[in-house]
C-alpha atoms as a PDB file:
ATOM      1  CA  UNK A   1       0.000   0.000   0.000  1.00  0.00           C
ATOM      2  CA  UNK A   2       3.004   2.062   0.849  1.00  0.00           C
ATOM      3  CA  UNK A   3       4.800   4.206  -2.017  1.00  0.00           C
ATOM      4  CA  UNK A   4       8.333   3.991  -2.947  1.00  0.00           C
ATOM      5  CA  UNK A   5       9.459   6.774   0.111  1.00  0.00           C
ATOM      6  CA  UNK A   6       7.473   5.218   2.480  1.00  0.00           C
ATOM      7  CA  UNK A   7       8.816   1.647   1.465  1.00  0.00           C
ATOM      8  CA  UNK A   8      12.504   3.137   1.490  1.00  0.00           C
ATOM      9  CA  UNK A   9      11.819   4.179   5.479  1.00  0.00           C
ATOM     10  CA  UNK A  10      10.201   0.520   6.169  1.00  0.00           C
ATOM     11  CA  UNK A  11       7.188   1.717   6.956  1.00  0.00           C
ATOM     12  CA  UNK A  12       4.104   0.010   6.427  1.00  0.00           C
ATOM     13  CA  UNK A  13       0.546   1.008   6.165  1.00  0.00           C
ATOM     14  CA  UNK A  14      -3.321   0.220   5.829  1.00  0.00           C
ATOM     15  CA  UNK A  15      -6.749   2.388   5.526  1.00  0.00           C
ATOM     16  CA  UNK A  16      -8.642   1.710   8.054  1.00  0.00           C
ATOM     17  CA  UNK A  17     -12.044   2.748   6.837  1.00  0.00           C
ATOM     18  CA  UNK A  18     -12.491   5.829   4.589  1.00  0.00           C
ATOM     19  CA  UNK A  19     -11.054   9.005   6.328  1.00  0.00           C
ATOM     20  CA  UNK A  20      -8.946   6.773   8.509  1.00  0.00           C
ATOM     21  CA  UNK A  21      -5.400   5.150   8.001  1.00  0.00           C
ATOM     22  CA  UNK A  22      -2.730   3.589  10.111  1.00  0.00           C
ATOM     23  CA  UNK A  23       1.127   3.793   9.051  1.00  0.00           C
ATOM     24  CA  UNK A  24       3.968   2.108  11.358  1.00  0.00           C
ATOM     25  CA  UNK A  25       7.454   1.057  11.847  1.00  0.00           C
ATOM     26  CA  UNK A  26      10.511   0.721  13.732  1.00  0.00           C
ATOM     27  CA  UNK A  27      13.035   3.807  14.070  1.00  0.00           C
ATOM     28  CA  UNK A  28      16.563   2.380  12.467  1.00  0.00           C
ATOM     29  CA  UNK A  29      19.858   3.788  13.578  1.00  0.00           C
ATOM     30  CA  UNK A  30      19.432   5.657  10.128  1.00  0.00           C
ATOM     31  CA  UNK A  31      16.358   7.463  11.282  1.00  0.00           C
ATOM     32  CA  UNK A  32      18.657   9.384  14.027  1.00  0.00           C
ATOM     33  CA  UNK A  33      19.509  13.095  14.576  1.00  0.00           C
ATOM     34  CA  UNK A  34      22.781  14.568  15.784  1.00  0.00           C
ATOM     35  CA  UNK A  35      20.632  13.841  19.386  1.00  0.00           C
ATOM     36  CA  UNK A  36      20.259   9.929  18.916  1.00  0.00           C
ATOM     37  CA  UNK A  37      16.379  10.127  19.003  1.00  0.00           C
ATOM     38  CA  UNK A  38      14.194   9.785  16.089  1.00  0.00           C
ATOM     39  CA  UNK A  39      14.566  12.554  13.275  1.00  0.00           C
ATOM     40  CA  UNK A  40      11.773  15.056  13.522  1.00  0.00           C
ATOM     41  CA  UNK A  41      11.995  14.638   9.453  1.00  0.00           C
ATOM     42  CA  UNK A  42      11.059  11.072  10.227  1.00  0.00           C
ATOM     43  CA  UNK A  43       8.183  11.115  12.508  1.00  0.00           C
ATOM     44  CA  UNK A  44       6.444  13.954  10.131  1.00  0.00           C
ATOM     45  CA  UNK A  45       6.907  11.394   7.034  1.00  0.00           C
ATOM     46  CA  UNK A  46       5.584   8.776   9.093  1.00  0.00           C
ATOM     47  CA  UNK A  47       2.336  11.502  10.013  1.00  0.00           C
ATOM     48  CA  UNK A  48       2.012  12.709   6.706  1.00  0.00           C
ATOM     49  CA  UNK A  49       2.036   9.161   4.871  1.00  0.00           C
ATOM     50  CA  UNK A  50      -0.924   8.202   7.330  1.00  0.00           C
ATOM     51  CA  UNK A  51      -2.778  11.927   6.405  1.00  0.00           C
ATOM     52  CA  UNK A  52      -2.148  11.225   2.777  1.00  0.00           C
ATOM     53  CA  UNK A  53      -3.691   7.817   3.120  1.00  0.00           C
ATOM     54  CA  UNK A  54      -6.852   8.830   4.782  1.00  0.00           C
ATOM     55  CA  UNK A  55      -7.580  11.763   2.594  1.00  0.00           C
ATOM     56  CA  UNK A  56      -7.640  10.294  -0.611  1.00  0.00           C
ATOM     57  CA  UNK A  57      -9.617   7.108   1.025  1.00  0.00           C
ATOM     58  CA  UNK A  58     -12.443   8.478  -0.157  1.00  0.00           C
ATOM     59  CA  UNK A  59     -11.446   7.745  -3.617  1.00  0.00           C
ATOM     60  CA  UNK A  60     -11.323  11.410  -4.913  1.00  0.00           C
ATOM     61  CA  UNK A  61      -7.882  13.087  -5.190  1.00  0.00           C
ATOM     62  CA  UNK A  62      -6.852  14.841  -2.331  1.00  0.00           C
ATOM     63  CA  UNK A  63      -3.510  16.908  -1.714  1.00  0.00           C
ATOM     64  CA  UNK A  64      -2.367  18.828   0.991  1.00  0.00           C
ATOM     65  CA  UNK A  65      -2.735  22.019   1.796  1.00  0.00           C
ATOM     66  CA  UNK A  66      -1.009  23.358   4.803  1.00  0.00           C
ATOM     67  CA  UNK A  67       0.064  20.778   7.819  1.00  0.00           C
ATOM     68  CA  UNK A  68       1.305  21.339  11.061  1.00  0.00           C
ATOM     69  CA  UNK A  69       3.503  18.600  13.933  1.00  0.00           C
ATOM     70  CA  UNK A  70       3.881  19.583  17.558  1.00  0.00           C
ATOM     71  CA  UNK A  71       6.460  17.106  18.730  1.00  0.00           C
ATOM     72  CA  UNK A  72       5.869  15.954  22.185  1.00  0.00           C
ATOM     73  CA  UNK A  73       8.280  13.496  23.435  1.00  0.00           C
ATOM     74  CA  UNK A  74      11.706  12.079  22.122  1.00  0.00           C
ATOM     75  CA  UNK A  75      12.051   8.062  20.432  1.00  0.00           C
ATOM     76  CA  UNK A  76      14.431   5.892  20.527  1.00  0.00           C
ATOM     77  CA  UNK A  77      16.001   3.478  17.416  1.00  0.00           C
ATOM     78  CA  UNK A  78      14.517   0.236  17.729  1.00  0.00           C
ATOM     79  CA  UNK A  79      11.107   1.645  18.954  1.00  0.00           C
ATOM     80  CA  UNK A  80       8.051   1.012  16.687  1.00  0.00           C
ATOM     81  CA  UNK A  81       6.182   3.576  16.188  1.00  0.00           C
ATOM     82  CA  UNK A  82       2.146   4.358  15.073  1.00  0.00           C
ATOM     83  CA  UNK A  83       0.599   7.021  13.198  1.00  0.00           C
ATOM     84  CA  UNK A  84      -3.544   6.949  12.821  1.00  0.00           C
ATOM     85  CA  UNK A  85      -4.592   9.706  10.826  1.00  0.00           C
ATOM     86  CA  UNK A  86      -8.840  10.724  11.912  1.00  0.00           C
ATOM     87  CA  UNK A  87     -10.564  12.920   9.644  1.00  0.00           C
ATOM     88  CA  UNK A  88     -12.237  15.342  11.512  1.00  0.00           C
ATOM     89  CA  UNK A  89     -13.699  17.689   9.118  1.00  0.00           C
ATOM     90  CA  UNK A  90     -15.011  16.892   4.829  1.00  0.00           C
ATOM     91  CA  UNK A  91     -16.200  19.818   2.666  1.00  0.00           C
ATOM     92  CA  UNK A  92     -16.549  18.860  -1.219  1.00  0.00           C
ATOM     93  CA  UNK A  93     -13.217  21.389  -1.477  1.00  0.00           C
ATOM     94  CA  UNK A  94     -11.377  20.654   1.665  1.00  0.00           C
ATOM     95  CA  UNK A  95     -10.931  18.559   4.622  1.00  0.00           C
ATOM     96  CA  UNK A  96      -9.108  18.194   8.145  1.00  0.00           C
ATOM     97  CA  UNK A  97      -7.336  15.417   9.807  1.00  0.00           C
ATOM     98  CA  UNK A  98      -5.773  15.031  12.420  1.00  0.00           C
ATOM     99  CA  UNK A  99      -2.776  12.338  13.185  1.00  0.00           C
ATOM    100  CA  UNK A 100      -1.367  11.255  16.692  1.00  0.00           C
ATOM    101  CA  UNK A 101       2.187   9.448  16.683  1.00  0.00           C
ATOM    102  CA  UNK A 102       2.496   7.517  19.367  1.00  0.00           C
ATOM    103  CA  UNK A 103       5.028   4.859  20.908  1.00  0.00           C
ATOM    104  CA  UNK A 104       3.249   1.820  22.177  1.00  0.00           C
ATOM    105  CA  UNK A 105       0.556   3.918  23.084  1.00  0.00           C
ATOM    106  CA  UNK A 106       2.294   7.103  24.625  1.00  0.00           C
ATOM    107  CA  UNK A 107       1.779  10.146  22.322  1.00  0.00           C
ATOM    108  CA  UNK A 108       4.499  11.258  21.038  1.00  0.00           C
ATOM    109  CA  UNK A 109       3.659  14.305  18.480  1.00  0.00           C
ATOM    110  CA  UNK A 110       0.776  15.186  16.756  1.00  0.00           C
ATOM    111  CA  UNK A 111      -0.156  16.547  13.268  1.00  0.00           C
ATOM    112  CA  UNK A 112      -2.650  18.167  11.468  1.00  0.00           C
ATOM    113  CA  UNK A 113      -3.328  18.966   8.232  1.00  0.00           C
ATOM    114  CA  UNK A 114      -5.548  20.414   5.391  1.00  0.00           C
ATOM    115  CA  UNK A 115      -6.583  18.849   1.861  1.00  0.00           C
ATOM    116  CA  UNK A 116      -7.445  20.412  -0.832  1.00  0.00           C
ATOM    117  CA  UNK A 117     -10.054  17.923  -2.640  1.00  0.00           C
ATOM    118  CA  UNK A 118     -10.691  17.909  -6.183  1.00  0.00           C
ATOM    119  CA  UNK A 119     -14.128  17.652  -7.955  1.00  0.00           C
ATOM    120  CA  UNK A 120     -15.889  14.383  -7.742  1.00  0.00           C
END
């Protein structure tokens, strides 16, 4: 389900129902910053793969708009981590989701972001 980025970052995926998705994986040695915890580049890609999923779920073309990632707490390589993207607002123009990372089950950032949708 994943595309070739997402497959390149081992992370795997699956929509959930429409306006929902799931993405996960494990943070690799190569998913590090200077600090040792998980790249902030990594956990957004892991967000935004999981908001791209669940806005075009709906089987109408959907690409983003503006997005947002409040990063909460640090990860760790070799921790798996979980993004579920929720759509909380569809117009027939735009929509709004919301995604929270989290490491077995602590939150650990959150994202939001707006679609543009195209015509039906």
């Amino acid at each position: 389900m994943g595309d070739p980025f997402m497959n390149a970052l081992g992370l795997e995926a699956e929509i959930l129902e429409p306006g929902r998705a799931r993405v996960w994986g494990w943070v690799r040695p190569e998913h590090l910053n200077r600090h040792g915890t998980a790249h902030g580049g990594f956990l957004y890609t892991l967000a935004d793969a999981a908001f791209a999923l669940a806005s075009n779920s709906h089987g109408v073309r959907a690409v983003a708009l503006s997005t947002h990632m409040e990063y909460l707490r640090p990860v760790q390589a070799g921790e798996r981590v979980e993004a579920v993207a929720e759509e909380i607002y569809r117009g027939r123009r735009a929509a709004l989701y919301r995604v929270e990372v989290r490491r077995d089950g602590e939150l650990v950032a959150v994202f939001t972001g707006w679609v543009h949708r195209f015509a039906e």
